[in-house]
Protein backbone atom coordinates (compact mmCIF):
# COMPACT_ATOMS: atom_id res chain seq x y z
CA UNK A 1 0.00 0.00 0.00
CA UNK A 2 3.02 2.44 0.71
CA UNK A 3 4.27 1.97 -2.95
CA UNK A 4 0.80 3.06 -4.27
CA UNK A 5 0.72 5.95 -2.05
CA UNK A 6 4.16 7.28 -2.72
CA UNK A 7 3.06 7.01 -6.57
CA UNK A 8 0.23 8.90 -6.21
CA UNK A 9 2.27 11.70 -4.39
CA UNK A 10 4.44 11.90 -6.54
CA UNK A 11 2.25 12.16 -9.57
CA UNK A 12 0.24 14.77 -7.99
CA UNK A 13 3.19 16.46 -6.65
CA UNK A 14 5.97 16.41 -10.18
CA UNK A 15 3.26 15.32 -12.56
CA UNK A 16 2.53 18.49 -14.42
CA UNK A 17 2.71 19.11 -18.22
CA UNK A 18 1.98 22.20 -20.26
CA UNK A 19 -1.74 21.98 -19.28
CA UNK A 20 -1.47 21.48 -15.27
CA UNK A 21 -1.76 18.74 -13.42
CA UNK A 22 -3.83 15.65 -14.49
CA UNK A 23 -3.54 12.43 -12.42
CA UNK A 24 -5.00 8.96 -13.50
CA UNK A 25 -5.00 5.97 -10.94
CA UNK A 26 -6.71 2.40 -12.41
CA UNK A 27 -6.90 -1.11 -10.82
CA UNK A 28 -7.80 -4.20 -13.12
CA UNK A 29 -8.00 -8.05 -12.13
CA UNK A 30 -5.50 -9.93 -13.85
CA UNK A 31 -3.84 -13.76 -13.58
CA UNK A 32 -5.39 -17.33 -14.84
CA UNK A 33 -8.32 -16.76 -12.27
CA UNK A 34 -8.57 -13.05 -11.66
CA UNK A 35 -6.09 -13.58 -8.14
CA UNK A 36 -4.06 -10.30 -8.35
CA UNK A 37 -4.63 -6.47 -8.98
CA UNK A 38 -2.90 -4.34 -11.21
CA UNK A 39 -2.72 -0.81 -10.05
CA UNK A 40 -1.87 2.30 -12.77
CA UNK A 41 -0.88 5.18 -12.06
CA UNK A 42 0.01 8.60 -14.66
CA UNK A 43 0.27 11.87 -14.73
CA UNK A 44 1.25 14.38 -17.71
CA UNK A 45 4.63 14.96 -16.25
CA UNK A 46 7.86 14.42 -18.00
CA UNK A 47 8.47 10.93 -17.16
CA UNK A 48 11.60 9.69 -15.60
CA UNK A 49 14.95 10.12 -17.53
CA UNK A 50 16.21 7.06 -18.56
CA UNK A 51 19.29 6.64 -16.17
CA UNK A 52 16.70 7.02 -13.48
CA UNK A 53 14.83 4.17 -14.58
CA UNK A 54 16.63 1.43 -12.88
CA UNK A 55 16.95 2.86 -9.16
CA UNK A 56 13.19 4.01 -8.98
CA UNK A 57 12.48 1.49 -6.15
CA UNK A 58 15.75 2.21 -4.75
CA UNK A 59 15.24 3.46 -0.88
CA UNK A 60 15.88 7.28 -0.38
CA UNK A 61 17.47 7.60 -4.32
CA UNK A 62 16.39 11.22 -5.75
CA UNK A 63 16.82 12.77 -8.79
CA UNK A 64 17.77 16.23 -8.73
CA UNK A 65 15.15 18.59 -9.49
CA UNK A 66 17.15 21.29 -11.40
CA UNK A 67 20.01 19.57 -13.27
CA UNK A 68 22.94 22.35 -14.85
CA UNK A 69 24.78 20.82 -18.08
C-alpha cells in the first residue's frame, strides 16, 4: 500500500505538463483466475529520464530537481 501511495504523491506532486496537473490511478483483475490487482498510475509529467529508470524502487534515491549541463 506504501508503494501506491508514494506514486500517487508523486504524480500529484511532479506530474505536471503544459496543461497542469492531471492524475489517473486504475486497478484491473489480472492472472489465470482473476487472483491479483494491477494498479496504474500517470500523470502528464515528464516521465523519468532514462538513467533514473533502474533505481526508482531504490530506498531514499532522488533525482535532482534542477540539473545544470
Amino acid at each position: 500500500m506504501q508503494v501506491l501511495s508514494n506514486l500517487i504523491e508523486n504524480a500529484v506532486n511532479y506530474g505536471r505538463g503544459p496543461k497542469g496537473a492531471y492524475v489517473t490511478v486504475s486497478a484491473e483483475l489480472y492472472g489465470e483466475s482473476s487472483e491479483a490487482v494491477r494498479f496504474s498510475v500517470a500523470d502528464l509529467g515528464a516521465g523519468i529520464a532514462s538513467e533514473h529508470v533502474q533505481r526508482v524502487f531504490e530506498r531514499f534515491y532522488r533525482v535532482d530537481k534542477f540539473k545544470i549541463d
